[in-house]
Protein backbone atom coordinates (compact mmCIF):
# COMPACT_ATOMS: atom_id res chain seq x y z
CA UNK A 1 331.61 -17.77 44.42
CA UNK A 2 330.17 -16.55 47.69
CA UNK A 3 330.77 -18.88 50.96
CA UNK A 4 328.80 -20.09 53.01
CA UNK A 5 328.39 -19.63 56.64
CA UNK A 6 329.15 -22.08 58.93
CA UNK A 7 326.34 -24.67 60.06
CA UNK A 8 325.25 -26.44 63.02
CA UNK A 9 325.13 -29.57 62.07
CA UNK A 10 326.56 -32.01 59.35
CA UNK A 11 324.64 -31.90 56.08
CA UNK A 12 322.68 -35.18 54.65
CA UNK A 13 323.22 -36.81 51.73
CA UNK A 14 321.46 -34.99 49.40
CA UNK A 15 323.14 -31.50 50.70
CA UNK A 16 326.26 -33.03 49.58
CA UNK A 17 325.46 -33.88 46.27
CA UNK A 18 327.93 -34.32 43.44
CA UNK A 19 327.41 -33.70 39.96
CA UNK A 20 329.73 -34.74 37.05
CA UNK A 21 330.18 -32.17 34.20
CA UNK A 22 332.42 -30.99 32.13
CA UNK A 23 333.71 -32.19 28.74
CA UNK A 24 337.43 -34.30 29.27
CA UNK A 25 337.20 -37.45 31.64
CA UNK A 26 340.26 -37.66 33.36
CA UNK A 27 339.10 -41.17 35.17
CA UNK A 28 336.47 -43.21 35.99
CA UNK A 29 334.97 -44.49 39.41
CA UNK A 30 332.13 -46.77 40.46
CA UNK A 31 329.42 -44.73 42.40
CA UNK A 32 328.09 -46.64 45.20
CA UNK A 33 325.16 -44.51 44.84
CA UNK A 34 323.38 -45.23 41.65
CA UNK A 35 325.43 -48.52 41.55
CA UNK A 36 327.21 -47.71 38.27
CA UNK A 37 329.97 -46.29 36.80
CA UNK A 38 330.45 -42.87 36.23
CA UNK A 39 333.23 -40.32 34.98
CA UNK A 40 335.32 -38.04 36.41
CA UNK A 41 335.86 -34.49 34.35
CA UNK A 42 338.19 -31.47 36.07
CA UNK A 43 334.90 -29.68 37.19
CA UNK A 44 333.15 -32.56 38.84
CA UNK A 45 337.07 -32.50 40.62
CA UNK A 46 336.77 -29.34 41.39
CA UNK A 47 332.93 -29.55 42.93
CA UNK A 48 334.01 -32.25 44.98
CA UNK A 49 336.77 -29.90 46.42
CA UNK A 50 334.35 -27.41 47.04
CA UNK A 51 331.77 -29.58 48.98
CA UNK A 52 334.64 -31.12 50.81
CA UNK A 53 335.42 -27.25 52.66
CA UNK A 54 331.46 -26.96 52.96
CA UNK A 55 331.64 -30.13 54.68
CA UNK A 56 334.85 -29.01 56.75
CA UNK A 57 333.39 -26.17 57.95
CA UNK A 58 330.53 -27.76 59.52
CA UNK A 59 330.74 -27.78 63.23
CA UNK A 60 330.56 -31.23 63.83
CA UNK A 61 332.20 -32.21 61.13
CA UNK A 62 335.09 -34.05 62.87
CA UNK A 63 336.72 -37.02 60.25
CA UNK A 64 336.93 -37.25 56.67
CA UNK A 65 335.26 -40.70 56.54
CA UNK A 66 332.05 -39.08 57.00
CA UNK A 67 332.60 -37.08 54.11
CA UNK A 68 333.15 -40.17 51.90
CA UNK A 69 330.39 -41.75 53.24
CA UNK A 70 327.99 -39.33 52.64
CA UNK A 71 329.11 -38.41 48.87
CA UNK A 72 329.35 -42.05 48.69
CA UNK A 73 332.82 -41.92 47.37
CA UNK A 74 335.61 -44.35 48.01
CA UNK A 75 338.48 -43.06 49.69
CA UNK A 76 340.99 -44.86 47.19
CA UNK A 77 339.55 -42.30 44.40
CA UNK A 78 339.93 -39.55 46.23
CA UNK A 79 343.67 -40.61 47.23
CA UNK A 80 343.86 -40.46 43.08
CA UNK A 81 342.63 -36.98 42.30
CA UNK A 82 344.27 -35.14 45.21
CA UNK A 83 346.80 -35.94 42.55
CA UNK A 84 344.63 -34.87 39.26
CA UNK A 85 343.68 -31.59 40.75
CA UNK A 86 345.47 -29.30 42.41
CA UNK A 87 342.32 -27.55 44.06
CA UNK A 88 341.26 -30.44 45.01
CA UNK A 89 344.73 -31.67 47.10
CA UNK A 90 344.38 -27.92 49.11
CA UNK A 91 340.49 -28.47 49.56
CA UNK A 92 341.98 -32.10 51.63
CA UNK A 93 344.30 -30.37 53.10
CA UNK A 94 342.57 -27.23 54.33
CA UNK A 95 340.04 -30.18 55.61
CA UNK A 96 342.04 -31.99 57.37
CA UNK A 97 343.91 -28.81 58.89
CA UNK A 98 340.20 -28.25 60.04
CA UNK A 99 339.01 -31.34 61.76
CA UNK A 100 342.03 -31.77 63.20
CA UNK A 101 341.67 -28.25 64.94
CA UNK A 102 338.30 -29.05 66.18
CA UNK A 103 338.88 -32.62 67.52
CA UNK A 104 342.16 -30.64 69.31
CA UNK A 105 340.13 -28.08 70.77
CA UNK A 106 337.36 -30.20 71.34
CA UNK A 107 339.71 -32.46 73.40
CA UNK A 108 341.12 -29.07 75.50
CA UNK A 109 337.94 -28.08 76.38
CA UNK A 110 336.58 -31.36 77.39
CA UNK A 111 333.94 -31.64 75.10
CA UNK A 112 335.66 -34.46 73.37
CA UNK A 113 337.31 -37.91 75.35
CA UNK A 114 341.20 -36.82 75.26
CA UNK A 115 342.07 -39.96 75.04
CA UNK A 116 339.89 -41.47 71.73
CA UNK A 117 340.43 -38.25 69.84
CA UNK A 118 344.49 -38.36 70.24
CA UNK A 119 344.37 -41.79 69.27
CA UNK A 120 343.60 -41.06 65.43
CA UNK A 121 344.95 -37.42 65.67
CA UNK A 122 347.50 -38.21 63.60
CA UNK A 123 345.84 -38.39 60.49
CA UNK A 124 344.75 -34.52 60.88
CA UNK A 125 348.20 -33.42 60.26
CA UNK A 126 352.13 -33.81 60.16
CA UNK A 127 352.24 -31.55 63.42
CA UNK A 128 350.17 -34.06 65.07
CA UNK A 129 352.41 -37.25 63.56
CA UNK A 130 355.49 -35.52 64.39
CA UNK A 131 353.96 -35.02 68.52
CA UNK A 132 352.68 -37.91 68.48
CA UNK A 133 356.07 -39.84 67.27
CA UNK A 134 357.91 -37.87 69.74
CA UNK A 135 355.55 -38.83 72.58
CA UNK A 136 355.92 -42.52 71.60
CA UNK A 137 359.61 -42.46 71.87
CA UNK A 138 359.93 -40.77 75.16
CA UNK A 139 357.13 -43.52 76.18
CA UNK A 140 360.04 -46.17 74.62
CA UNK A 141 362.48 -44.51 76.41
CA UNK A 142 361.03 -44.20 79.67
CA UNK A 143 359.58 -48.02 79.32
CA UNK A 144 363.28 -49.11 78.77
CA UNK A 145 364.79 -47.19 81.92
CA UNK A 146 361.98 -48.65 84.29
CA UNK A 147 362.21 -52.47 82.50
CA UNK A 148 365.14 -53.47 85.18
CA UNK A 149 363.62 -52.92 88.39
CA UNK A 150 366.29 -51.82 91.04
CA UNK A 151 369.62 -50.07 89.60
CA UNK A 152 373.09 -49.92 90.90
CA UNK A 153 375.74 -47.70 90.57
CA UNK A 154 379.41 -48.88 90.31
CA UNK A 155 381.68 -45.83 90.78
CA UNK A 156 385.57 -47.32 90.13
CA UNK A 157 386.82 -44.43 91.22
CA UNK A 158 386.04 -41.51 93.39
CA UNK A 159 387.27 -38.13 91.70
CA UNK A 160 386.71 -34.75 93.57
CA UNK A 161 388.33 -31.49 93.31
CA UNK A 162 390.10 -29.32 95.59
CA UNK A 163 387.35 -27.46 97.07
CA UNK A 164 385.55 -30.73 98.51
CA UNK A 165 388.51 -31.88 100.42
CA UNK A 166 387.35 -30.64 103.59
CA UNK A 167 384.24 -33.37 103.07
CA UNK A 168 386.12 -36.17 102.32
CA UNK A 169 389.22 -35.89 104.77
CA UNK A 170 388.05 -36.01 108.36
CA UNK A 171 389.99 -34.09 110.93
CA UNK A 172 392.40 -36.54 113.60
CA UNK A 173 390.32 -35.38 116.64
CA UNK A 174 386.41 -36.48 115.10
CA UNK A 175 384.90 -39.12 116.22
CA UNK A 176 385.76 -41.51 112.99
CA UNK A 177 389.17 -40.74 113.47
CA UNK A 178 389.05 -42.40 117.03
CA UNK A 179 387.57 -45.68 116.05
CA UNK A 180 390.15 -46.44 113.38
């Protein structure tokens, strides 16, 4: 099946439109669409996984809620058949890999507010969990080192070696020697 290029813009409804064929349902979902039930075969799976990478690739394309909203499917079904179809589990995962790389860049570059993209980053990848856990706990730590204001140090004992002796024992003749 030839690809197709990338787009401008995201696609309407009806660009994204899903079809149901094929002849074993493997589930069932309510279409918020045409407000009714309908059923879920292997190649209506794997359509959805192909309009999902369409939808990826679009350059504005930048989180998978759109996606659901536009195809008017719930995100709880799709959570199901990620696990029913194999295709469609690397189409979600190609798209995610996706937006996440263009809310990243777009957040580099400026073209994107750092700050509200990095927020929800973490749901483009485990990359992005894993920085974004690390970041917290250095946060955590640092938080916890500043919490008690001024800090003392209690040294018991003094312990130098050899080589440093000349800093710490002052000749007779200076002028510390003469006060004592």
């Amino acid at each position: 099946m030839a690809r197709k290029k990338v787009q401008k813009s995201n696609p309407t409804a009806s660009e994204i439109k899903v079809e149901t064929n094929g002849p074993y349902v493997l589930d069932e979902y309510f279409c918020l669409k045409e407000m009714q039930p309908r059923p879920v075969t292997m190649a209506y799976l794997e359509m959805v996984a192909e309009k999902l990478v369409e939808y990826a690739d679009f350059d504005d394309s930048l989180t998978i809620n759109k996606f659901y909203r536009i195809t008017k499917i719930p995100k709880d079904c799709m959570q199901r058949w990620k696990e029913l179809c194999p295709r469609l589990n690397m189409a979600y995962n190609y798209a995610l890999a996706a937006l996440g790389e263009r809310r990243e860049e777009g957040s580099i570059t400026r073209k994107y507010d750092t700050g509200g993209v990095w927020k929800r980053q973490y749901q483009f990848g485990e990359e992005y969990k894993q920085a974004m856990e690390f970041a917290a706990k250095l946060a955590k730590k640092d938080d916890l080192d500043d919490a008690g204001g001024v800090k003392f140090i209690v040294m018991h004992e003094m312990r130098t070696d050899s080589s440093m002796e000349k800093y710490f024992n002052k000749p007779k003749g200076s002028d510390d020697a003469k006060k004592d």
